[in-house]
N, C-alpha and C. Protein backbone atom coordinates (compact mmCIF):
# COMPACT_ATOMS: atom_id res chain seq x y z
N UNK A 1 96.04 56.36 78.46
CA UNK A 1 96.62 56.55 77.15
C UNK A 1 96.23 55.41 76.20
N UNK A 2 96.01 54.21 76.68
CA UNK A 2 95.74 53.04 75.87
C UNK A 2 94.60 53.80 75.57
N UNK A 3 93.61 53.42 75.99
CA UNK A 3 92.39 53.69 76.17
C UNK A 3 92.14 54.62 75.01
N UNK A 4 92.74 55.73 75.01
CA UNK A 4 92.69 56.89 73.96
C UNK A 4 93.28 55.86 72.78
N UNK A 5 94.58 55.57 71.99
CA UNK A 5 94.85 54.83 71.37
C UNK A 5 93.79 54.17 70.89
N UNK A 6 93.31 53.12 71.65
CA UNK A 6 92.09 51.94 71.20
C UNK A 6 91.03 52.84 70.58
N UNK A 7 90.80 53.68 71.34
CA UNK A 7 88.76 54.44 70.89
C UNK A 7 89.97 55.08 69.37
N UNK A 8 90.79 55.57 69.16
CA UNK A 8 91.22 56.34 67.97
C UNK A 8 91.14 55.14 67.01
N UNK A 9 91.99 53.73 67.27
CA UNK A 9 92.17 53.12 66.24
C UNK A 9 90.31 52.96 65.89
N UNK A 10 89.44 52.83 66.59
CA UNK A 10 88.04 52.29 66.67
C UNK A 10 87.51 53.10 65.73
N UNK A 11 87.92 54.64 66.14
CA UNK A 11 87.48 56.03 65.36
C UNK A 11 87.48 55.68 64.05
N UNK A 12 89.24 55.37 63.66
CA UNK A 12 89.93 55.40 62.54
C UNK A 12 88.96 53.83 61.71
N UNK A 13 88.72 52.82 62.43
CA UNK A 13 88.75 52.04 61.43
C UNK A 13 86.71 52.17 61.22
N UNK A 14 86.39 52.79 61.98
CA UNK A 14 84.84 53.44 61.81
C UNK A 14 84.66 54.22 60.36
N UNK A 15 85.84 54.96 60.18
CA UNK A 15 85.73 55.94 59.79
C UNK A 15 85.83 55.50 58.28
N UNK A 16 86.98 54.57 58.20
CA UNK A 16 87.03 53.48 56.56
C UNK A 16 86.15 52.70 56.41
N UNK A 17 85.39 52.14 57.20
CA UNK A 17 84.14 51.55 56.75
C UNK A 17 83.30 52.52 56.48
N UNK A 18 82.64 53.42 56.71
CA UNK A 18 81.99 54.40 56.22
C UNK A 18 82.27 54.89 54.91
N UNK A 19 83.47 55.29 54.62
CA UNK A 19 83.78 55.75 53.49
C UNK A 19 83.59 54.62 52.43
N UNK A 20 84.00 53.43 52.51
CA UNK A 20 83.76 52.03 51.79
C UNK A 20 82.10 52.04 51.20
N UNK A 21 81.93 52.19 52.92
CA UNK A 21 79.90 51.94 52.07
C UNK A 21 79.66 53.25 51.27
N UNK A 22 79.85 53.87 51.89
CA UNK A 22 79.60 55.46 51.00
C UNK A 22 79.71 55.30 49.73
N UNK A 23 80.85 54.46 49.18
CA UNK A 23 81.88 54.36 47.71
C UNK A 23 80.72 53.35 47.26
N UNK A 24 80.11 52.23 47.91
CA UNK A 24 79.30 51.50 47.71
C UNK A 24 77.96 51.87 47.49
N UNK A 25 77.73 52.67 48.36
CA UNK A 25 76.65 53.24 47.75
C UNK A 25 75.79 54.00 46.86
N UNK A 26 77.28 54.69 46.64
CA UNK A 26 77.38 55.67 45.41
C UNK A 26 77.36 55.23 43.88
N UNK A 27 78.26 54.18 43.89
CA UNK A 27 78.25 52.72 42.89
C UNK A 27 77.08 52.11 42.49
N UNK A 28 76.54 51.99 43.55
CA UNK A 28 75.03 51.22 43.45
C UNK A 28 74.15 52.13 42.53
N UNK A 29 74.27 53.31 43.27
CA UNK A 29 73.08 54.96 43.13
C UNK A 29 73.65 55.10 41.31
N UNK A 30 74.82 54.99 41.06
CA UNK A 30 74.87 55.13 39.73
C UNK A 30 74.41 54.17 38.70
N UNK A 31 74.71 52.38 39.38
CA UNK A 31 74.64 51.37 38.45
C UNK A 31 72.61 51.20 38.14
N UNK A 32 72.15 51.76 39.55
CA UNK A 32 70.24 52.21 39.11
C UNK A 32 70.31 53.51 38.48
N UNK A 33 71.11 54.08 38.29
CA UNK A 33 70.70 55.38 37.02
C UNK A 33 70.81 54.72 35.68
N UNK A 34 71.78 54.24 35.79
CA UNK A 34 71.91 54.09 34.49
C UNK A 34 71.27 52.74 33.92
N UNK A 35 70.44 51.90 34.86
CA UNK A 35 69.43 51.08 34.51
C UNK A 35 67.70 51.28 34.64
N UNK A 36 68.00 52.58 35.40
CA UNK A 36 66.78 53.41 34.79
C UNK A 36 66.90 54.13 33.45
N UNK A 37 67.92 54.50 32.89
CA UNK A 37 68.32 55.33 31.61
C UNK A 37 67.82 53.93 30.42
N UNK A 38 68.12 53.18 30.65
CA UNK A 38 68.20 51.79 29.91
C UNK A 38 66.97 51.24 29.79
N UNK A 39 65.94 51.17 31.30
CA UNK A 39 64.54 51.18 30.50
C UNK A 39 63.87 51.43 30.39
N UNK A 40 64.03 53.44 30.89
CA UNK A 40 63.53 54.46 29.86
C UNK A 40 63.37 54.54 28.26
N UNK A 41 64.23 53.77 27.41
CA UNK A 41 64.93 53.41 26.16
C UNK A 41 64.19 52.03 25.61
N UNK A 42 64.10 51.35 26.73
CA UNK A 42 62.89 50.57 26.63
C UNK A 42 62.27 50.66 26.12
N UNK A 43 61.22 51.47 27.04
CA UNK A 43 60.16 52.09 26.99
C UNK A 43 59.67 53.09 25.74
N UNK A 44 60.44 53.68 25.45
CA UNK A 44 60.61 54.62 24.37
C UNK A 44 60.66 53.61 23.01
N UNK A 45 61.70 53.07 22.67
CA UNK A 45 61.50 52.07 21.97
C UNK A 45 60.51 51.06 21.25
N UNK A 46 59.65 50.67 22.80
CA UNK A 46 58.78 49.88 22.67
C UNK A 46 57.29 50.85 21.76
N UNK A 47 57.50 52.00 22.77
CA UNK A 47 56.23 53.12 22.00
C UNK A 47 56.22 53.02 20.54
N UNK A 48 57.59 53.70 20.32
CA UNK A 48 57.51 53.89 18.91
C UNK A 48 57.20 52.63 17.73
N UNK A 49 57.70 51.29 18.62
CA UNK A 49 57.37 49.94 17.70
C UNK A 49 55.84 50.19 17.73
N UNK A 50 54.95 50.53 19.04
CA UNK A 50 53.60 49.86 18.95
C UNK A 50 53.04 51.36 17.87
N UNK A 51 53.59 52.70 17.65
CA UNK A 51 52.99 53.52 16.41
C UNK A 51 53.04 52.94 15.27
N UNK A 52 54.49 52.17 15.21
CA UNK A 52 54.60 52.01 13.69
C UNK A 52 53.68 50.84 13.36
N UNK A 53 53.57 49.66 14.59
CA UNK A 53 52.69 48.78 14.09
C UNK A 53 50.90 49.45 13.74
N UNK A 54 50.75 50.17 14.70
CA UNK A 54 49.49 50.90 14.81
C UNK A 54 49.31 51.45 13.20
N UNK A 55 50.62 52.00 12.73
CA UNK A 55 50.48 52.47 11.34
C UNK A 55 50.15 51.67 10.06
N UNK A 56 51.35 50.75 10.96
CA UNK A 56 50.91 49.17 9.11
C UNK A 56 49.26 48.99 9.60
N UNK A 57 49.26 48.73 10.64
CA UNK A 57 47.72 48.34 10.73
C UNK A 57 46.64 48.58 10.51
N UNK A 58 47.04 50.54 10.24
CA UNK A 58 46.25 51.34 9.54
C UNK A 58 46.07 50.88 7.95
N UNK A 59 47.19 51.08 7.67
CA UNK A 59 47.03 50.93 6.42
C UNK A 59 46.88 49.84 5.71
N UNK A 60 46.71 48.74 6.58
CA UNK A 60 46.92 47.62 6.13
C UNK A 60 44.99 47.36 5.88
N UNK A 61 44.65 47.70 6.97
CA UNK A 61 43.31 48.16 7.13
C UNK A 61 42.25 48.64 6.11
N UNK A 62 42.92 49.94 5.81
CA UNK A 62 42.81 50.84 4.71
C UNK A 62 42.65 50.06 3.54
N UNK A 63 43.88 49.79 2.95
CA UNK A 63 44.34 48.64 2.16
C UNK A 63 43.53 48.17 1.45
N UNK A 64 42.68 47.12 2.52
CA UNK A 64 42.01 46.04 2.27
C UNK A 64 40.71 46.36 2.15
N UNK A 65 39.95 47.69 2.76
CA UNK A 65 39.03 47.93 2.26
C UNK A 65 38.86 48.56 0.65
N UNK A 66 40.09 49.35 0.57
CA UNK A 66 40.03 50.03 -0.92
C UNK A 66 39.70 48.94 -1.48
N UNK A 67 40.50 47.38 -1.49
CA UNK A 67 40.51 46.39 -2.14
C UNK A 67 38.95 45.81 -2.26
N UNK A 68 38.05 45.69 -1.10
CA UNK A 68 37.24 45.28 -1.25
C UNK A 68 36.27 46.21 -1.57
N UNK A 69 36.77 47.34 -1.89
CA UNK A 69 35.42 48.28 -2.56
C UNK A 69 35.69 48.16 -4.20
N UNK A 70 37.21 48.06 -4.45
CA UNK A 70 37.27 47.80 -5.62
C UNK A 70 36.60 46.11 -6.88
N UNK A 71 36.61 45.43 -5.66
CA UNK A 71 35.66 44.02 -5.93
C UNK A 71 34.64 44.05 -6.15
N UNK A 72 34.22 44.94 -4.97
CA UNK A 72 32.54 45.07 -5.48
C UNK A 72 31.97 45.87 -6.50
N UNK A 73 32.82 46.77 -6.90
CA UNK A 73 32.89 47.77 -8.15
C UNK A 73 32.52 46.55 -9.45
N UNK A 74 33.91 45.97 -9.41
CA UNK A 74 34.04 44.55 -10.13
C UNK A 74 32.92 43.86 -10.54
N UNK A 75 32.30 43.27 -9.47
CA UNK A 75 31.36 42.38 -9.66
C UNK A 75 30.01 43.32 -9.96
N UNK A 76 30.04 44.34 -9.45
CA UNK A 76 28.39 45.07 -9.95
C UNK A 76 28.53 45.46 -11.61
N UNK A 77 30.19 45.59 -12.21
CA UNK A 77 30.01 45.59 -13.45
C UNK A 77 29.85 44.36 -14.33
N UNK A 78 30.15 43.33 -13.67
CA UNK A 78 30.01 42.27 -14.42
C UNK A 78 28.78 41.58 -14.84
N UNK A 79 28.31 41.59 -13.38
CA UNK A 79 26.52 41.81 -13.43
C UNK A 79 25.87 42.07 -14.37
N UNK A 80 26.54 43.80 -14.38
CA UNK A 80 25.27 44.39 -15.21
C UNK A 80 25.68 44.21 -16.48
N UNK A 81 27.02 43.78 -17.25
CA UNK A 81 27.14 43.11 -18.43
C UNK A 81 26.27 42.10 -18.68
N UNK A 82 26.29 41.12 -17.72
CA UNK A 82 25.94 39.24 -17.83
C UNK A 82 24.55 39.91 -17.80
N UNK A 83 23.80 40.61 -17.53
CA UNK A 83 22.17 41.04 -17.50
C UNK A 83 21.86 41.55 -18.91
């Protein structure tokens, strides 16, 4: 009868550690979701910064050539005044 007793309490306290890690593990399994969700968001984030820079850069690009076609416009009229 002991014997039975002991292996039950053994059962029983088997049985709360299991459930503990389980609770633990489950905890864990959520606290990496939701730090995968986080730098998914990152990630996403980061994209859209490197379009928009990609965009000023376009245009910044752009920009500066209009500018320097407009110089040389400039100076070929001045030219052909001073001639």
């Amino acid at each position: 009868k002991r014997i039975l007793e002991c292996k039950e309490k053994e059962r029983l306290h088997l049985s709360l550690q299991v459930k503990e890690l389980s609770s633990n593990l489950a905890g864990r399994e959520q606290q990496q979701l939701r730090m995968l969700d986080q730098l998914r968001d990152l990630q996403s984030r980061g994209q859209t910064d490197r379009r928009e820079m990609e965009a000023l850069l376009q245009e910044s690009t752009r920009s500066r050539d209009e500018l320097k076609t407009r110089a040389q416009e400039a100076v070929r009229q001045w030219r052909a005044k001073c001639m």
